[in-house]
N, C-alpha and C. Protein backbone atom coordinates (compact mmCIF):
# COMPACT_ATOMS: atom_id res chain seq x y z
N UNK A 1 94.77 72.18 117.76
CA UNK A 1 94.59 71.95 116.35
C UNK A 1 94.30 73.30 115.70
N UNK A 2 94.65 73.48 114.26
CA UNK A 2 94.45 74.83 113.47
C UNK A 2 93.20 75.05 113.31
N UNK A 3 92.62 76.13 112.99
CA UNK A 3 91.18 75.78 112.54
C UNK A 3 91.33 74.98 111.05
N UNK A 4 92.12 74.90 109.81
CA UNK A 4 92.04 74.02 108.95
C UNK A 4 92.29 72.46 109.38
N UNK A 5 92.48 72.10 110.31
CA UNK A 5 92.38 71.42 111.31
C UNK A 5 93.76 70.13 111.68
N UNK A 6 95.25 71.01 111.41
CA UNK A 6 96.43 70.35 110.95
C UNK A 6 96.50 70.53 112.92
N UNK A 7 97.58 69.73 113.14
CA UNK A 7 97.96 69.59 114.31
C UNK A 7 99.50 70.28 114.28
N UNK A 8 99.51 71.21 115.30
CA UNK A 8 101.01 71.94 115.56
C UNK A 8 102.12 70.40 115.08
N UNK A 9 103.35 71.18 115.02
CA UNK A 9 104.71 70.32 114.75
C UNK A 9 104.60 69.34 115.94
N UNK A 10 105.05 68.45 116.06
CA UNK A 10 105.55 67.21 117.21
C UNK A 10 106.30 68.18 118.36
N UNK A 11 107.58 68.78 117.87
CA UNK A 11 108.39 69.42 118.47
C UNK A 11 107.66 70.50 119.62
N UNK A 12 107.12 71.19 118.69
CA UNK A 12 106.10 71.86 119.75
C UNK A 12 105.51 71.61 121.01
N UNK A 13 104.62 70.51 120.03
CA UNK A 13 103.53 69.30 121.14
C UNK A 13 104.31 69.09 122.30
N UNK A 14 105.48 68.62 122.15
CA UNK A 14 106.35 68.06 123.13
C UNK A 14 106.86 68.75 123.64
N UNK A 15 107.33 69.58 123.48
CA UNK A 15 107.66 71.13 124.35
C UNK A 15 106.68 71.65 125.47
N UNK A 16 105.37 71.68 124.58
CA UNK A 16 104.45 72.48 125.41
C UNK A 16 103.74 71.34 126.74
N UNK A 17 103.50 70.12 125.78
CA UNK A 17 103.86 69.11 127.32
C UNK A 17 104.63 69.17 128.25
N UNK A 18 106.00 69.03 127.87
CA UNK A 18 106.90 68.90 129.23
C UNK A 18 107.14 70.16 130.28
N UNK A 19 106.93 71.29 129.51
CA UNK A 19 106.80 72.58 130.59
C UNK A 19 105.51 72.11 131.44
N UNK A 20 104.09 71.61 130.42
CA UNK A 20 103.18 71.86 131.52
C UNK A 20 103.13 70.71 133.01
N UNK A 21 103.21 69.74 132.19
CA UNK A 21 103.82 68.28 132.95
C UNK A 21 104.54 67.96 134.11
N UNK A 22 105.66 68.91 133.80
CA UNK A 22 106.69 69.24 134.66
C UNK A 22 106.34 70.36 135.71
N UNK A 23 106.14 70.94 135.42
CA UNK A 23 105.36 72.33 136.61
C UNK A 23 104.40 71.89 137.07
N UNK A 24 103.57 70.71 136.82
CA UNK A 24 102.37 70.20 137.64
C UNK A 24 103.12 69.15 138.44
N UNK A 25 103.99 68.74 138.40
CA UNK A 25 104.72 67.36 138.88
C UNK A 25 105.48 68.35 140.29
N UNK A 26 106.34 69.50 139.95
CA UNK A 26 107.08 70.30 140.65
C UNK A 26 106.13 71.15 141.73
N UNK A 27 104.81 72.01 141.08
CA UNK A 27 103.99 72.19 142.22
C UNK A 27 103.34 71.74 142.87
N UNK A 28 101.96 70.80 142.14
CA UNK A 28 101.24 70.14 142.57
C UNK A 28 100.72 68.61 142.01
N UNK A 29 101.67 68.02 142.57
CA UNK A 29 101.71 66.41 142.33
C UNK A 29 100.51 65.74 142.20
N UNK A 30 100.12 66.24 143.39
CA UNK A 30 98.09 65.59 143.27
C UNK A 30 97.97 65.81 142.15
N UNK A 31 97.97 66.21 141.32
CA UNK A 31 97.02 66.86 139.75
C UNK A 31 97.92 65.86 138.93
N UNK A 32 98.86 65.19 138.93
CA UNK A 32 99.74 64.73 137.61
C UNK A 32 98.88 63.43 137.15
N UNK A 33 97.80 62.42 137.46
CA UNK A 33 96.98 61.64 137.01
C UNK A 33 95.73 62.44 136.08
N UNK A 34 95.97 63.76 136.08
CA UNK A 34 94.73 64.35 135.06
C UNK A 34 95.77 64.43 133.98
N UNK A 35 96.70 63.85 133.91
CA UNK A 35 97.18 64.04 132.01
C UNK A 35 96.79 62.61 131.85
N UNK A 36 96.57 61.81 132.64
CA UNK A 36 96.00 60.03 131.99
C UNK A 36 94.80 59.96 131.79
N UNK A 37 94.05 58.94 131.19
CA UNK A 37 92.89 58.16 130.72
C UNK A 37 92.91 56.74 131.50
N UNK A 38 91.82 56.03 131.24
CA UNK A 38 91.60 54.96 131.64
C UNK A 38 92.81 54.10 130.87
N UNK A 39 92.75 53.98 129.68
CA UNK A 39 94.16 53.00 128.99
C UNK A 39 95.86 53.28 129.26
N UNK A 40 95.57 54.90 129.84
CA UNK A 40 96.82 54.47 130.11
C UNK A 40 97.83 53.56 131.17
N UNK A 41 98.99 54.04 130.46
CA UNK A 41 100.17 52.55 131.48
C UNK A 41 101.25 53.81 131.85
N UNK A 42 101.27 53.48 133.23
CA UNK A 42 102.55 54.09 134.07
C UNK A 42 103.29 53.29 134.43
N UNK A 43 105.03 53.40 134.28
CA UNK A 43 105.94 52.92 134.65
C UNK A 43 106.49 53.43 135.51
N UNK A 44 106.98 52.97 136.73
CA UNK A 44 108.65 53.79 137.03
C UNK A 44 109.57 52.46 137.62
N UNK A 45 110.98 52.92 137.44
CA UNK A 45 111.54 51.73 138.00
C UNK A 45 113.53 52.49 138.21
N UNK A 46 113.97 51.84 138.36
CA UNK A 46 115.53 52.68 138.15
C UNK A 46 116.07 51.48 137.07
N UNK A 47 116.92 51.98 136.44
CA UNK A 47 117.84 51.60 135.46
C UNK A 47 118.45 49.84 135.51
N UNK A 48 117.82 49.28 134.95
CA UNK A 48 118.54 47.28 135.42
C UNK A 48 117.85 46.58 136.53
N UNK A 49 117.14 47.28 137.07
CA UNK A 49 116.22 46.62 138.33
C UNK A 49 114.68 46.43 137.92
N UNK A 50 114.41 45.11 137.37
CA UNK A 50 113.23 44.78 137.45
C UNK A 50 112.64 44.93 138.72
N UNK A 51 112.89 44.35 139.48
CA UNK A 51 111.56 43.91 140.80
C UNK A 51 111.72 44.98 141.28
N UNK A 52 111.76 46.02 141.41
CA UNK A 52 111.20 47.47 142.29
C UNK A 52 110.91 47.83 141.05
N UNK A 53 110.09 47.70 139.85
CA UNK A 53 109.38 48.42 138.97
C UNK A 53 107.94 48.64 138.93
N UNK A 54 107.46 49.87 139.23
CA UNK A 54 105.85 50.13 139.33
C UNK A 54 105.49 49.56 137.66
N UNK A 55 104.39 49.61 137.49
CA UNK A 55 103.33 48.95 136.43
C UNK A 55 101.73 49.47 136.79
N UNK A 56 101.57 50.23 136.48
CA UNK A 56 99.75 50.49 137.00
C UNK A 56 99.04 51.60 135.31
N UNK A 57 97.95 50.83 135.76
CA UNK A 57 96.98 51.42 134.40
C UNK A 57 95.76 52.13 134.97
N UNK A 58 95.49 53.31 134.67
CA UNK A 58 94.56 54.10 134.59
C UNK A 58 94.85 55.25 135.56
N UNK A 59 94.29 56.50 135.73
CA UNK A 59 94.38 58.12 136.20
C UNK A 59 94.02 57.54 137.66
N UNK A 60 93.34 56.67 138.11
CA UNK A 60 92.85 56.27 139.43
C UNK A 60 93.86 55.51 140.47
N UNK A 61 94.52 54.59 139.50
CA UNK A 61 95.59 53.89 139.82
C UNK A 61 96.83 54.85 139.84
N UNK A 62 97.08 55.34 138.94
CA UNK A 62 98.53 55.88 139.12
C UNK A 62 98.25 57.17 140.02
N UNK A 63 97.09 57.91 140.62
CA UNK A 63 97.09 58.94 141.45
C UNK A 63 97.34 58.13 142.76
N UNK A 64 96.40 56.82 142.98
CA UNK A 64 97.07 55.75 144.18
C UNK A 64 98.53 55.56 144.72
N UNK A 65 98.86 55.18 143.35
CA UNK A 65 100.85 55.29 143.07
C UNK A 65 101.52 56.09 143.88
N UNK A 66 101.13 57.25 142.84
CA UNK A 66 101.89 58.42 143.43
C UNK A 66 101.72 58.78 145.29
N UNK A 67 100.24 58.57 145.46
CA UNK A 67 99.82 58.71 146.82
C UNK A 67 100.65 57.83 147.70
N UNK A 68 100.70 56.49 147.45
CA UNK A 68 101.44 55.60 148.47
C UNK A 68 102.79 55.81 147.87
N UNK A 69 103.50 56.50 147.66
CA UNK A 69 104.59 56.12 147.39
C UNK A 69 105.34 58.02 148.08
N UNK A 70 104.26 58.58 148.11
CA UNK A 70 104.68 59.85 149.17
C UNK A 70 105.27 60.85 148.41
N UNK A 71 105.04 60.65 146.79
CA UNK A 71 105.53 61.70 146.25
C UNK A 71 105.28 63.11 146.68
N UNK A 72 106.35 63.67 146.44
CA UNK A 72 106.18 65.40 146.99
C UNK A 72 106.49 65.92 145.51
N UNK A 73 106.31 67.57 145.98
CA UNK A 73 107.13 68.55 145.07
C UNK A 73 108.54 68.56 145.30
N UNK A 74 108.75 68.43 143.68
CA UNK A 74 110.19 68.31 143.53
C UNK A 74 110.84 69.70 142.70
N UNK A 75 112.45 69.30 142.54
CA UNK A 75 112.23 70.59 141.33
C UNK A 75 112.82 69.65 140.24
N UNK A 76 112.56 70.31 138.89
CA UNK A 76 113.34 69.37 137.86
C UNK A 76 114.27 70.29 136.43
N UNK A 77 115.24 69.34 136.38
CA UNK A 77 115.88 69.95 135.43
C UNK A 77 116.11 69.13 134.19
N UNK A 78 115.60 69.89 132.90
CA UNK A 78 115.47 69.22 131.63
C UNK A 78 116.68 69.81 131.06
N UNK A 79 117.36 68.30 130.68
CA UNK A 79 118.54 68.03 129.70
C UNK A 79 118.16 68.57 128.28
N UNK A 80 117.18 67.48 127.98
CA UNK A 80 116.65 67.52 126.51
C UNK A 80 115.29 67.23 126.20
N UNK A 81 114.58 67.37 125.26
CA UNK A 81 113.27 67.06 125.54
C UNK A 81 113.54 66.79 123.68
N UNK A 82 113.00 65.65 123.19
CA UNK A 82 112.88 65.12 122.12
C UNK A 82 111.93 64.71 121.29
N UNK A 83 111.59 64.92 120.65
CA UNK A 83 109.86 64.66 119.42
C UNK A 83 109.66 64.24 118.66
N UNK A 84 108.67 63.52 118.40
CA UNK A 84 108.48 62.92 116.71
C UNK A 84 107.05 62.51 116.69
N UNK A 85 106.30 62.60 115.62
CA UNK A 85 105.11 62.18 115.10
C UNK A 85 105.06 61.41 115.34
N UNK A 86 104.11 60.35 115.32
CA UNK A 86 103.72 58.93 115.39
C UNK A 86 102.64 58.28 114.67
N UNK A 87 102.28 57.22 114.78
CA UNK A 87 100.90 56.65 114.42
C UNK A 87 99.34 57.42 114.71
N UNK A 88 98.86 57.25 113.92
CA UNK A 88 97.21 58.25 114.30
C UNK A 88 97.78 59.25 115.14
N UNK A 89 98.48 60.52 114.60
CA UNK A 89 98.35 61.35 115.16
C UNK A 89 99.32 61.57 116.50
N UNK A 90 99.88 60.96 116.71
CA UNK A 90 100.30 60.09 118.36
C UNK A 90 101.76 61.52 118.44
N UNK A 91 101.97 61.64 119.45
CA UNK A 91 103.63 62.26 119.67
C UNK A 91 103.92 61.72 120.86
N UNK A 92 105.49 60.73 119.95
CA UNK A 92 106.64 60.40 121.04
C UNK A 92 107.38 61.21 121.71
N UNK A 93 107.64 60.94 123.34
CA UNK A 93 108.34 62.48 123.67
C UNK A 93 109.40 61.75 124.33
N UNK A 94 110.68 62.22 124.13
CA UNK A 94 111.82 61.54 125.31
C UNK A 94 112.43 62.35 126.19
N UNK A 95 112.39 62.81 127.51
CA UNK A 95 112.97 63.79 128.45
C UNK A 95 114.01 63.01 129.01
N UNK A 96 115.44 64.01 129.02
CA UNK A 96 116.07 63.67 129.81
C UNK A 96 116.94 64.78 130.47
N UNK A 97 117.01 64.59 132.20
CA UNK A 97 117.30 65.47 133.14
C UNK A 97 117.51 65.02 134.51
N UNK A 98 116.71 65.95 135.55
CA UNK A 98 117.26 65.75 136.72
C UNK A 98 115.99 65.82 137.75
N UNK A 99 115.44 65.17 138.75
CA UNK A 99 114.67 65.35 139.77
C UNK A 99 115.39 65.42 140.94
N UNK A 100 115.21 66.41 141.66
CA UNK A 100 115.48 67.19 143.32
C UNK A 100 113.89 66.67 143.85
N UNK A 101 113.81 65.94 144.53
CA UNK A 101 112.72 66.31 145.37
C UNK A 101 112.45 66.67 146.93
N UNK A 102 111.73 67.51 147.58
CA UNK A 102 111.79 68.32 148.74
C UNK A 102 112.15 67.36 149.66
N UNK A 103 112.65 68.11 150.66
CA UNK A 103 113.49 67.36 151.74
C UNK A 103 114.71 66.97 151.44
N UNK A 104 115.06 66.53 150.21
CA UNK A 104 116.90 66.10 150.01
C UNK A 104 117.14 66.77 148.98
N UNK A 105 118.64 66.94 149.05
CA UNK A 105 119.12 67.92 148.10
C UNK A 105 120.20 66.91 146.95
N UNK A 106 119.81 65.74 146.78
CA UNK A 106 120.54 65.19 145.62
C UNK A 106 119.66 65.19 144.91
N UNK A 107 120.01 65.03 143.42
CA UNK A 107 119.51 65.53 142.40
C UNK A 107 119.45 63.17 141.38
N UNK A 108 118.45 63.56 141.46
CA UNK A 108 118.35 61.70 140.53
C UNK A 108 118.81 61.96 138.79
N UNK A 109 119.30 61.42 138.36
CA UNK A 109 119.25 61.65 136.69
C UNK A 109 117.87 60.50 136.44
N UNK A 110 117.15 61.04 135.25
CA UNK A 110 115.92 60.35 134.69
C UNK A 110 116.00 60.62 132.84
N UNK A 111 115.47 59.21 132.53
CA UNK A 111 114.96 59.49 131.73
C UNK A 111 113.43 59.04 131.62
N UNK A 112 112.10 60.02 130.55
CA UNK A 112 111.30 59.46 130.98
C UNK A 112 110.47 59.60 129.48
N UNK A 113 110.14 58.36 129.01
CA UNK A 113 109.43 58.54 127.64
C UNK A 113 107.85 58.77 127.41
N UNK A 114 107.50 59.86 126.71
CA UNK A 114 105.68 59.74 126.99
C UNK A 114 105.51 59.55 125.61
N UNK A 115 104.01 58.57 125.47
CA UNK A 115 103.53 58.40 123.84
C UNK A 115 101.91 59.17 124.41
N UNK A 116 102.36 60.31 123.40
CA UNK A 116 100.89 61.40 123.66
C UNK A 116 99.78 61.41 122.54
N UNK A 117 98.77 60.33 122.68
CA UNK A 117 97.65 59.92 122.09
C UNK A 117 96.42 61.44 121.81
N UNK A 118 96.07 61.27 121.15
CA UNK A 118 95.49 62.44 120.47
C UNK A 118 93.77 62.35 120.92
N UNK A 119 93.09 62.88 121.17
CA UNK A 119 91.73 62.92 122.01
C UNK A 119 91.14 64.04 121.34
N UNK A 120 89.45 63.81 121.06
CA UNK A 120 88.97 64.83 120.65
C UNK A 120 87.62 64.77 122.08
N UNK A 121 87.54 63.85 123.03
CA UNK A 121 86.23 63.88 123.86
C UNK A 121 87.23 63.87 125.33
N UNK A 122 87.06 64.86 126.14
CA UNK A 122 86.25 65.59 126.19
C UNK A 122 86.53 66.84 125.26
N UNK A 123 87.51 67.16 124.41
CA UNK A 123 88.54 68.22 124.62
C UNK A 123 89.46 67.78 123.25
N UNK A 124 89.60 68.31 121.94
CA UNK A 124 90.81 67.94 121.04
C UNK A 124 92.56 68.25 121.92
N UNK A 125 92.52 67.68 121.75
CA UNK A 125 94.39 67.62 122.29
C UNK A 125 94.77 66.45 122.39
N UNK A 126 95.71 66.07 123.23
CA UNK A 126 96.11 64.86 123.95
C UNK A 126 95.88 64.22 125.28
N UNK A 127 96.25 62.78 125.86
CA UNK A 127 96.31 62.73 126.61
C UNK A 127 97.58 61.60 126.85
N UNK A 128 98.24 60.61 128.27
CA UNK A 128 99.56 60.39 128.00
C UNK A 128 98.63 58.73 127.94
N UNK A 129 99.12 58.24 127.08
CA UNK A 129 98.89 56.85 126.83
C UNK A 129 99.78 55.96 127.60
N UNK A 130 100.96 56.32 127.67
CA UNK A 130 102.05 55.18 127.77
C UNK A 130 102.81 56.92 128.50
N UNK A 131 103.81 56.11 129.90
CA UNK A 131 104.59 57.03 130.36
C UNK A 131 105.75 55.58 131.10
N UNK A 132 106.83 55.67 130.42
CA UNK A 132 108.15 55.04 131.08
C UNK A 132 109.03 56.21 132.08
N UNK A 133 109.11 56.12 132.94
CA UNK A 133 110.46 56.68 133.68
C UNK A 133 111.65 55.68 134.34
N UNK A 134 112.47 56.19 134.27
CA UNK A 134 113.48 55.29 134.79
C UNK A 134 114.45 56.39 134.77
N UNK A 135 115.03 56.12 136.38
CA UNK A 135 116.11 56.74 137.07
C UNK A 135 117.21 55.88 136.54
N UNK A 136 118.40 56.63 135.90
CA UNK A 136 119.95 56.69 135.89
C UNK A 136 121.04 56.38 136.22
N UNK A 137 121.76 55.41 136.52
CA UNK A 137 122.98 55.47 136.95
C UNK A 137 123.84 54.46 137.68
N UNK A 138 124.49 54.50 138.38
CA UNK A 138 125.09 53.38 139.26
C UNK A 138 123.94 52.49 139.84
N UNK A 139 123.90 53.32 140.64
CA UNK A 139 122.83 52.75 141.82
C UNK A 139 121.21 53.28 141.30
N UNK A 140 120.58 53.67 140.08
CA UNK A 140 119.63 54.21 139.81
C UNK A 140 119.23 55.82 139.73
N UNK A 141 120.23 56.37 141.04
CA UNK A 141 120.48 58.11 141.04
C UNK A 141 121.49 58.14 141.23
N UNK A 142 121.86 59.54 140.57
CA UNK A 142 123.01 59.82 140.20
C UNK A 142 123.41 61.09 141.63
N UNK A 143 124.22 60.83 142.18
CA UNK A 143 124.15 61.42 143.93
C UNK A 143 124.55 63.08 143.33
N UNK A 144 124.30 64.31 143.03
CA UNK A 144 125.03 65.38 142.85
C UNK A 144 124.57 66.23 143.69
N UNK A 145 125.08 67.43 144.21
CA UNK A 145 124.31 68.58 144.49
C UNK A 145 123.28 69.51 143.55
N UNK A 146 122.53 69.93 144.22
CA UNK A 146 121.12 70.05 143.44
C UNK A 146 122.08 71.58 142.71
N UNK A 147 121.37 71.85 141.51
CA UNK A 147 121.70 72.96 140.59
C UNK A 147 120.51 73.58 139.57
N UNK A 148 120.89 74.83 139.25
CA UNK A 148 119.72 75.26 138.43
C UNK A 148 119.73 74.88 136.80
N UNK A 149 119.52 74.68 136.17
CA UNK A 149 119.86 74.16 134.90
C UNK A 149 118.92 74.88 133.78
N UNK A 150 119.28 75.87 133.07
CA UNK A 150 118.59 76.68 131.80
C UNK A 150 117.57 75.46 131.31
N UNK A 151 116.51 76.25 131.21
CA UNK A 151 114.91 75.18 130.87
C UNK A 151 115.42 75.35 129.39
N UNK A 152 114.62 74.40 128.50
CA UNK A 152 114.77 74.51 126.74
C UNK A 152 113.45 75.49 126.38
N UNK A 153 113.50 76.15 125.48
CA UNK A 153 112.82 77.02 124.75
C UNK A 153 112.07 76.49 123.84
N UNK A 154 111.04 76.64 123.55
CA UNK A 154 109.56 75.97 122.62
C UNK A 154 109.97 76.58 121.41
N UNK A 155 110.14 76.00 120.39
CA UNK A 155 110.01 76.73 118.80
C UNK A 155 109.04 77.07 118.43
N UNK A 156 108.78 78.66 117.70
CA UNK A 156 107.69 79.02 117.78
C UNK A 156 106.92 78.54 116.38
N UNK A 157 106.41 78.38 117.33
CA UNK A 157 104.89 77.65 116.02
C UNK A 157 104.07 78.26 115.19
N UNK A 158 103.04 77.80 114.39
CA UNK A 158 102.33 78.40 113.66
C UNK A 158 101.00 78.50 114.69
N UNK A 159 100.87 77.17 115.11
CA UNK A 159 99.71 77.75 116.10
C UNK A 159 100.19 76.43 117.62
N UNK A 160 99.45 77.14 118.51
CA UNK A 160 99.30 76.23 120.04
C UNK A 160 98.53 75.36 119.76
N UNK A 161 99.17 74.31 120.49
CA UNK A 161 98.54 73.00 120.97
C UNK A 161 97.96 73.76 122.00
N UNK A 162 96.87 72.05 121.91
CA UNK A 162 95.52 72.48 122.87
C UNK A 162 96.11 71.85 124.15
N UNK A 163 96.21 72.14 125.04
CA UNK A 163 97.21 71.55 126.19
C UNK A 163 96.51 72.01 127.32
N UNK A 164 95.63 71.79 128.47
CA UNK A 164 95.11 72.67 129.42
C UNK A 164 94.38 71.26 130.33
N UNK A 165 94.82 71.99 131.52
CA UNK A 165 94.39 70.83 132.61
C UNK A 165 93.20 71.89 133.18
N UNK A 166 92.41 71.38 133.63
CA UNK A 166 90.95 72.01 134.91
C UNK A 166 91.83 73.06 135.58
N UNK A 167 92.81 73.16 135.85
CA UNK A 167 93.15 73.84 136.96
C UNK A 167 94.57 74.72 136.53
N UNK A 168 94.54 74.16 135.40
CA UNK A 168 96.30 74.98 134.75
C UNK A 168 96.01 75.21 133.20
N UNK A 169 97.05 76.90 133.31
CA UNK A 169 96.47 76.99 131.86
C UNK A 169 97.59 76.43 131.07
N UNK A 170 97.53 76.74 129.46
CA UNK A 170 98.18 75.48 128.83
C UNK A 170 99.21 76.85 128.41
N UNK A 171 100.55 75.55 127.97
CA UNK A 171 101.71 76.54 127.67
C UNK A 171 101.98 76.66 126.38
N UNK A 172 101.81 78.05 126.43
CA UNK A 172 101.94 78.96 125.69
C UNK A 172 103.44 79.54 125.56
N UNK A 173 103.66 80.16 124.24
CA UNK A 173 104.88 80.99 124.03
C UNK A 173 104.05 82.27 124.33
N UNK A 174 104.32 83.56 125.11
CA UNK A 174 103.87 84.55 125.49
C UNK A 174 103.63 85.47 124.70
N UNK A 175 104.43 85.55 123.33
CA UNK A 175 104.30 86.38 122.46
C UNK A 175 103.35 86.04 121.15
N UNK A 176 103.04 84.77 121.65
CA UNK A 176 101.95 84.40 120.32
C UNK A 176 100.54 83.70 121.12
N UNK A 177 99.06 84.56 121.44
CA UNK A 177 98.40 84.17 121.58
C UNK A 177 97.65 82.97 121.09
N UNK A 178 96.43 82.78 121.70
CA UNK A 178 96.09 81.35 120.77
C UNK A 178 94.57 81.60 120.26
N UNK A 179 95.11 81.09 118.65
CA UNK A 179 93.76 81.56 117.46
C UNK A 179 92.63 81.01 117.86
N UNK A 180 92.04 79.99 119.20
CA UNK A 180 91.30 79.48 119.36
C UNK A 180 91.13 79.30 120.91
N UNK A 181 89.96 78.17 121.43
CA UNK A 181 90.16 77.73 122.70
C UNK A 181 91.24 77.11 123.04
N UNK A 182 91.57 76.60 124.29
CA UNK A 182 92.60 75.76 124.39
C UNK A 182 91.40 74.39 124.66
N UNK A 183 92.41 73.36 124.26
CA UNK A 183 91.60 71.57 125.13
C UNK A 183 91.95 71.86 126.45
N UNK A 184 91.20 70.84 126.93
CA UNK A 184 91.65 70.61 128.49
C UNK A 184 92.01 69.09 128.11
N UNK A 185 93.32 68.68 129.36
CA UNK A 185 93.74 67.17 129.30
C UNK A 185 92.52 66.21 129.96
N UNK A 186 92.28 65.46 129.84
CA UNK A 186 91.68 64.61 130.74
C UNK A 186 92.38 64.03 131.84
């Protein structure tokens, strides 16, 4: 937030999420339940298939998820990353791209929607309220050989979102420091 106390563009917000989001998902998976709260709702499922669709609520539950379900580091490649304001403050985010994860070299197509709820305790910023993913395609992945794919570029802002996990710092455009602290996510 500015110090007059306006909140960066959506576009931004959502930018500076999905770099950080994504690089915590790609290095260290354990950590991806510190962008949730107790209310939030995690989805995943593939494309037309109800009954293999996860459903779990809260940072405790979906670190469980992820745990039984053996997620690793993956790598990922962003198509598009999409933004808009919302209710109280809220930013809708829509990613769409590619997950590689270690050990196989096909690449899944995803899309994955986050609604990023606005938090001032512990920390002004956000945290992910609502997260849909859903894999792509015929069969849910889309079979390709894995590839590098140009990341999207953050528009530069007037000021940084407060974006910062315990253990990661928050993303930043390099050439524009930040007029303040950063938040940390919960």
């Amino acid at each position: 937030m500015s110090p007059t106390g306006e909140r960066p563009p959506a576009a931004y917000t959502g930018m500076a999420f999905v770099k950080e989001y994504y690089s915590v998902l790609a290095k260290e998976p354990e950590n991806v339940h510190k962008f949730y709260k107790d209310p939030s709702l995690f989805y995943r499922g593939a494309e037309g298939s109800g009954a293999d669709e996860i459903r779990v609520e809260g940072p405790g539950n979906i670190d469980s998820e992820i745990k039984s379900r053996g997620e690793r580091a993956c790598r990922v490649e962003i198509s598009s990353v999409e933004s808009q304001e919302s209710m109280q403050g809220g930013v809708l985010v829509l990613v769409t791209g590619y997950l590689t994860f270690a050990g196989t070299q096909e690449r899944q197509r995803f899309t994955q929607t986050f609604f990023l709820h606005p938090q001032s305790d512990p920390y002004d910023g956000y945290f992910v309220l609502n997260d849909i993913l859903r894999y792509v395609g015929a069969d849910g992945a889309e079979k390709q050989p894995a590839r590098q794919a140009p990341q999207p570029q953050a528009p530069a802002p007037a000021q940084a979102p407060s974006w910062q996990q315990p253990t990661h710092p928050p993303a930043q455009p390099p050439s524009q420091p930040p007029s303040q602290p950063a938040a940390r996510m919960a």
